[in-house]
C-alpha atoms as a PDB file:
ATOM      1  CA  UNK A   1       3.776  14.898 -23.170  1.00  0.00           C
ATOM      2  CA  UNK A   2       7.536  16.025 -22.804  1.00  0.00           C
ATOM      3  CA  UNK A   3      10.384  13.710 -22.634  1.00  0.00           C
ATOM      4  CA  UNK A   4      13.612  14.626 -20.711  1.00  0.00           C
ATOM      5  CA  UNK A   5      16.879  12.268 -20.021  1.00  0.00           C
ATOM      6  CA  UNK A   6      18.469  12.174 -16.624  1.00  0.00           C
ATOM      7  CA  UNK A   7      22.345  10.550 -16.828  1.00  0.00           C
ATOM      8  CA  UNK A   8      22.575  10.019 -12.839  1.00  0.00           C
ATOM      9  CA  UNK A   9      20.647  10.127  -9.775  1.00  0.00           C
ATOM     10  CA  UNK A  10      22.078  13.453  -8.933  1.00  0.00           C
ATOM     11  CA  UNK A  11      20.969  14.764 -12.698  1.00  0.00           C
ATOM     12  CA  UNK A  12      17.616  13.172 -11.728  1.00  0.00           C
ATOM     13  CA  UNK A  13      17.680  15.447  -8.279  1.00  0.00           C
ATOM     14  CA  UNK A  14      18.590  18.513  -9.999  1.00  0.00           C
ATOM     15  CA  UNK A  15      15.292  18.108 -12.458  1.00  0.00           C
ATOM     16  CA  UNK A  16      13.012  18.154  -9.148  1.00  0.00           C
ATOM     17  CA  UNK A  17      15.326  20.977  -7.818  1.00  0.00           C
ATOM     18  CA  UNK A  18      14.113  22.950 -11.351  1.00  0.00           C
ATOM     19  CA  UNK A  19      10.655  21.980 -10.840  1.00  0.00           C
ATOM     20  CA  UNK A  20      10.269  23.298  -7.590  1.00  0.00           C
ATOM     21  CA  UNK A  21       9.821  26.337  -8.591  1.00  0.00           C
ATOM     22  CA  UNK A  22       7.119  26.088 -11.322  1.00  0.00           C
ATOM     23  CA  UNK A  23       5.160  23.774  -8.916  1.00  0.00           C
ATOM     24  CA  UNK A  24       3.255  26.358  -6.397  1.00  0.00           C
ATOM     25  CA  UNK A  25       1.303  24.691  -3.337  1.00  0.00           C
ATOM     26  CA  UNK A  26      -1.856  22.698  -4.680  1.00  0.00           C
ATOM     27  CA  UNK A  27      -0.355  20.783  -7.059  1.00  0.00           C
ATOM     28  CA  UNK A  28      -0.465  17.151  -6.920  1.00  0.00           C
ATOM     29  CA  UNK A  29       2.359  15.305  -8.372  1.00  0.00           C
ATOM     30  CA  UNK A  30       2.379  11.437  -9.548  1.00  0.00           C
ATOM     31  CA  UNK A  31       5.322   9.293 -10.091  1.00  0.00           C
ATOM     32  CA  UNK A  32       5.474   6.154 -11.772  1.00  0.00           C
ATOM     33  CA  UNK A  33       8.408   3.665 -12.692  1.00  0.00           C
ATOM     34  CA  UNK A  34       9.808   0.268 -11.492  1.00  0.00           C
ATOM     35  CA  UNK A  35      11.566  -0.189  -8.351  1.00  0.00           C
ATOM     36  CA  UNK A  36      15.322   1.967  -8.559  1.00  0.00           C
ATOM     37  CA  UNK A  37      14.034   3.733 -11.240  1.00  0.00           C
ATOM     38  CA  UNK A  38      14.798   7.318  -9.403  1.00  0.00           C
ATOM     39  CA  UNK A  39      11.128   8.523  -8.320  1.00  0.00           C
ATOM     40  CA  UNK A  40      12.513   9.066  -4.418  1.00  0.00           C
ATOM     41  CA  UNK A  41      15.264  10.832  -6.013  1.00  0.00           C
ATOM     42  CA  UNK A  42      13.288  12.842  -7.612  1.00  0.00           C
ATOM     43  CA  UNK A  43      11.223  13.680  -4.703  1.00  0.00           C
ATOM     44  CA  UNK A  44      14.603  14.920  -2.585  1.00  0.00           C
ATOM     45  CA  UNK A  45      14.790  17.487  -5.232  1.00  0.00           C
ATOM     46  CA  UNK A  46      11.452  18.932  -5.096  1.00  0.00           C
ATOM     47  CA  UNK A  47      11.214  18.755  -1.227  1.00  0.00           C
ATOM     48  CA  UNK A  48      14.778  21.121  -1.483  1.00  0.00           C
ATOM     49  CA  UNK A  49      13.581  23.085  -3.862  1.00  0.00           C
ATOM     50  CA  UNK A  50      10.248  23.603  -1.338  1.00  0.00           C
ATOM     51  CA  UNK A  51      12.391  24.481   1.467  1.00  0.00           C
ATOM     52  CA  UNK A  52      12.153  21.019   3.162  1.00  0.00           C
ATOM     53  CA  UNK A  53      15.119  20.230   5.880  1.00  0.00           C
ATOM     54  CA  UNK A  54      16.292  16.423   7.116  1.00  0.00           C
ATOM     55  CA  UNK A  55      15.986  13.510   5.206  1.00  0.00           C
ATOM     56  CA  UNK A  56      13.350  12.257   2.730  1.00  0.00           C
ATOM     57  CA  UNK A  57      12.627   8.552   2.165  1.00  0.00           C
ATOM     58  CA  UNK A  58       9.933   6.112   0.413  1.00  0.00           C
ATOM     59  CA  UNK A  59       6.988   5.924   2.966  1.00  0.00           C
ATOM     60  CA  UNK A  60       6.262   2.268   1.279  1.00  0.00           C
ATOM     61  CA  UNK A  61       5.611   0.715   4.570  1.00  0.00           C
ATOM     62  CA  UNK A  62       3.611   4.024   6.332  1.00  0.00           C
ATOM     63  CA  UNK A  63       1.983   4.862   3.457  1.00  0.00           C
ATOM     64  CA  UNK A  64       2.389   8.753   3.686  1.00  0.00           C
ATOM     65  CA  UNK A  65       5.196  11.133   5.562  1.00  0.00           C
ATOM     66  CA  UNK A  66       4.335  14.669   5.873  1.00  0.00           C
ATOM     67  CA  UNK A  67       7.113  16.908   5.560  1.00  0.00           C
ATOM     68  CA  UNK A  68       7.260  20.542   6.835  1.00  0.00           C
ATOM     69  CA  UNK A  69       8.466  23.624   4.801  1.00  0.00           C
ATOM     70  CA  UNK A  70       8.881  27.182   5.153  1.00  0.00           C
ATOM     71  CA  UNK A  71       5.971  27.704   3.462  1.00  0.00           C
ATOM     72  CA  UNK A  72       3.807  24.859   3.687  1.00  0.00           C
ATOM     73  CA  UNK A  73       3.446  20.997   3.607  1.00  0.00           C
ATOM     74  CA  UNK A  74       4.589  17.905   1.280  1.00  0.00           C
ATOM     75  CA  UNK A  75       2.019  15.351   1.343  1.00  0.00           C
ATOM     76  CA  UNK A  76       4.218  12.256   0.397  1.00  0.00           C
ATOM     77  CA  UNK A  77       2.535   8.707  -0.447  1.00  0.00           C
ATOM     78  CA  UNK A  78       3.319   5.359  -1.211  1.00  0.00           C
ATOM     79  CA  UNK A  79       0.836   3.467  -3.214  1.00  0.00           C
ATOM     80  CA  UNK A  80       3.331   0.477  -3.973  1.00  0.00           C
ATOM     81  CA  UNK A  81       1.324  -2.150  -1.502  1.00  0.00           C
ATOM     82  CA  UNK A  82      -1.833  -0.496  -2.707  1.00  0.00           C
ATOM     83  CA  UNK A  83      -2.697  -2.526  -5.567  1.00  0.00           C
ATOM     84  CA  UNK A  84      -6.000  -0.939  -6.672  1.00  0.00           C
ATOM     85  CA  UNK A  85      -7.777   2.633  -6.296  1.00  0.00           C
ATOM     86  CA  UNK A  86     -10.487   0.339  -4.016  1.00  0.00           C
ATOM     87  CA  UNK A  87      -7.108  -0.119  -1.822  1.00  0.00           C
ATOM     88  CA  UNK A  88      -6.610   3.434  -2.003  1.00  0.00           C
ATOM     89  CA  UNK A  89     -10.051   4.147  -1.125  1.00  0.00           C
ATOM     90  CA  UNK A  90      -9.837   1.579   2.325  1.00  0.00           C
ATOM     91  CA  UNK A  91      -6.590   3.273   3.485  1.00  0.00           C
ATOM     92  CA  UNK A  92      -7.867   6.587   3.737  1.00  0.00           C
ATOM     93  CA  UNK A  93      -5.684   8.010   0.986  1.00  0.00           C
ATOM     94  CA  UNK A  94      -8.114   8.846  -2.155  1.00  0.00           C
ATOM     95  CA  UNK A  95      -8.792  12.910  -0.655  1.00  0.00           C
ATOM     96  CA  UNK A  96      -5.568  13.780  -1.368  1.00  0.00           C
ATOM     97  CA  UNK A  97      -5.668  12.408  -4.735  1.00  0.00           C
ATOM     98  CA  UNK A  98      -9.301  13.598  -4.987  1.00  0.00           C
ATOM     99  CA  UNK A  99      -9.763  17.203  -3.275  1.00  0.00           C
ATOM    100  CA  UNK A 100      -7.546  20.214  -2.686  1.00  0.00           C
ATOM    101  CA  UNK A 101      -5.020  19.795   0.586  1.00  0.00           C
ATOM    102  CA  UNK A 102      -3.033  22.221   1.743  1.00  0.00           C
ATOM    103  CA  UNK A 103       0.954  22.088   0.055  1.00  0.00           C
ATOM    104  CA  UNK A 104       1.732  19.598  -1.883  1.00  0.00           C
ATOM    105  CA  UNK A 105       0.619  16.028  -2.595  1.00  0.00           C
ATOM    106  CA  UNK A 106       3.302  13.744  -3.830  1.00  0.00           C
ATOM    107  CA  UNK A 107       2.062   9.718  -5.343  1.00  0.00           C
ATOM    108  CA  UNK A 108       4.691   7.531  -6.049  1.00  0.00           C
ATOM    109  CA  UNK A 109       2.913   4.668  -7.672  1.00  0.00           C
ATOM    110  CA  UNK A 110       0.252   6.967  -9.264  1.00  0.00           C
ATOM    111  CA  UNK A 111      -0.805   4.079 -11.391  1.00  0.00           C
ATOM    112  CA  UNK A 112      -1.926   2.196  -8.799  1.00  0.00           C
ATOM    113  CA  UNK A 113      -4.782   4.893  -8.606  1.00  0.00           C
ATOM    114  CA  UNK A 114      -4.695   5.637 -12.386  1.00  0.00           C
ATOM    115  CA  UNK A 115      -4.970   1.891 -13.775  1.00  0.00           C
ATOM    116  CA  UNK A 116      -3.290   2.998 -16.430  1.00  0.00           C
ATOM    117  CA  UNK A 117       0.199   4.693 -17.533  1.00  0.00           C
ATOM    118  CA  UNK A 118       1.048   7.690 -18.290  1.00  0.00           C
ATOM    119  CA  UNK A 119       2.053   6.395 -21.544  1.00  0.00           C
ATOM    120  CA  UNK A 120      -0.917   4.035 -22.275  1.00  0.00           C
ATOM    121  CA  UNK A 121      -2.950   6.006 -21.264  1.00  0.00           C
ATOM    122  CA  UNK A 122      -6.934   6.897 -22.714  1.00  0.00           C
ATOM    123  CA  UNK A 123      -8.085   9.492 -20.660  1.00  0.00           C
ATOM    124  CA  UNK A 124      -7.494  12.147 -18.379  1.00  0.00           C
ATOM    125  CA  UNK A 125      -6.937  10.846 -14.770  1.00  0.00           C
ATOM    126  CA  UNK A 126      -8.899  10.611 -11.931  1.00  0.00           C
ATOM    127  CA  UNK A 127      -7.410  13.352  -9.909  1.00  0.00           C
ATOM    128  CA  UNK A 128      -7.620  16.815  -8.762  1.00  0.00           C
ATOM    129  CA  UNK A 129      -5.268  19.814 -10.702  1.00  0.00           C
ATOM    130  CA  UNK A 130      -3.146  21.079 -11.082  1.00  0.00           C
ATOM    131  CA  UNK A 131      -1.351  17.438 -11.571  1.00  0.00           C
ATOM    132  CA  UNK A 132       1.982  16.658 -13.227  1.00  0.00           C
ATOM    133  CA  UNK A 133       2.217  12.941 -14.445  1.00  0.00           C
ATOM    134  CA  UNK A 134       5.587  11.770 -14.560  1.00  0.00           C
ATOM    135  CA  UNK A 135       7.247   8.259 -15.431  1.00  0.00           C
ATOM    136  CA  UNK A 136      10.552   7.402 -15.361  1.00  0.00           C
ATOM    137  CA  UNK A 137      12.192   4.620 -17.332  1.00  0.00           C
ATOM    138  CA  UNK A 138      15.528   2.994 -16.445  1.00  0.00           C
ATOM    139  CA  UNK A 139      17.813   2.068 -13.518  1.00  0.00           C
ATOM    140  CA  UNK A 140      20.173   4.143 -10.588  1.00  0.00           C
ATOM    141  CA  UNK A 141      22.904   3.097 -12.320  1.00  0.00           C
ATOM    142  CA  UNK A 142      22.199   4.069 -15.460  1.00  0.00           C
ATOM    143  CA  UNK A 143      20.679   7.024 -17.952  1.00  0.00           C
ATOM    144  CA  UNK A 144      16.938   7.442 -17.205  1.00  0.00           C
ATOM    145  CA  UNK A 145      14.091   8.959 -19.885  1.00  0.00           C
ATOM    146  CA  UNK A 146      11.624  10.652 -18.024  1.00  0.00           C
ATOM    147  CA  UNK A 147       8.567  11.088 -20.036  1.00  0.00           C
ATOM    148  CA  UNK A 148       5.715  14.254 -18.114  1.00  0.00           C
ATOM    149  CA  UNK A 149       2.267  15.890 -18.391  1.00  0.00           C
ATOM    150  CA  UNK A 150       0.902  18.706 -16.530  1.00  0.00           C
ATOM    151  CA  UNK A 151      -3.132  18.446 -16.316  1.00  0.00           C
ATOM    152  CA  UNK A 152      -4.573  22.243 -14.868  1.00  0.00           C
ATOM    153  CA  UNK A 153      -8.179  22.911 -15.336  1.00  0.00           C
END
């Protein structure tokens, strides 16, 4: 696991800008963190770096927003009012945890599906790869650790 600090939401942007590039349609990325802690943020700056235009927000209440790009699709979820991987299941959402979609799938609230943290964690998750687990610790307001893992097969 690497470990990386962000001093600002727009530090925090420019790390998802960065990963853009090493992150090539097919992965799946998970987010974890509490509530301000910069995941969405984070999630601006990939979506850039992808090509994405307009404006990208938290689809807590939708679930999922697709977003198009030049040269494919962001797959963006929600799993905050998901509050197990049975939930997941019902709403339709485990295949794009599960099997290959075209783009890119983004989770924010991967541990909903994972039961587990990032860093707690026993075992290699439940999900297809190539997957980057990433958790962010702190606040908008203030510096942020972000702690990541890539699983590939």
């Amino acid at each position: 696991m690497d470990t990386i600090t962000s001093n600002s939401p727009e530090e925090t942007y420019q790390y998802g800008l960065r990963w853009s590039r090493d992150l090539a349609p097919g992965w799946i990325i998970g987010l974890s963190g509490d509530l301000g802690a910069g995941k969405t943020q984070l999630v601006k700056g990939l979506a850039k770096g992808w090509g994405m235009q307009g404006r990208v927000s938290s689809p807590t209440f939708t679930l999922i927003h697709e977003y198009d790009t030049p040269s494919d699709t962001i797959h963006h979820l929600d799993l905050y009012r998901l509050e197990s991987a049975d939930a997941i299941w019902d709403a339709g959402l485990a295949d794009y945890l599960r099997t290959s979609m075209p783009g890119w799938v983004i989770a924010e609230w991967i541990d909903r599906w994972t039961g587990e943290s990032l860093l707690h964690r026993t075992q290699a998750p439940d999900v297809k790869h190539p997957f980057r687990w990433i958790h962010i610790e702190g606040d908008t307001d203030n510096a942020r650790v972000i702690h990541y893992e890539d699983f590939r097969d």
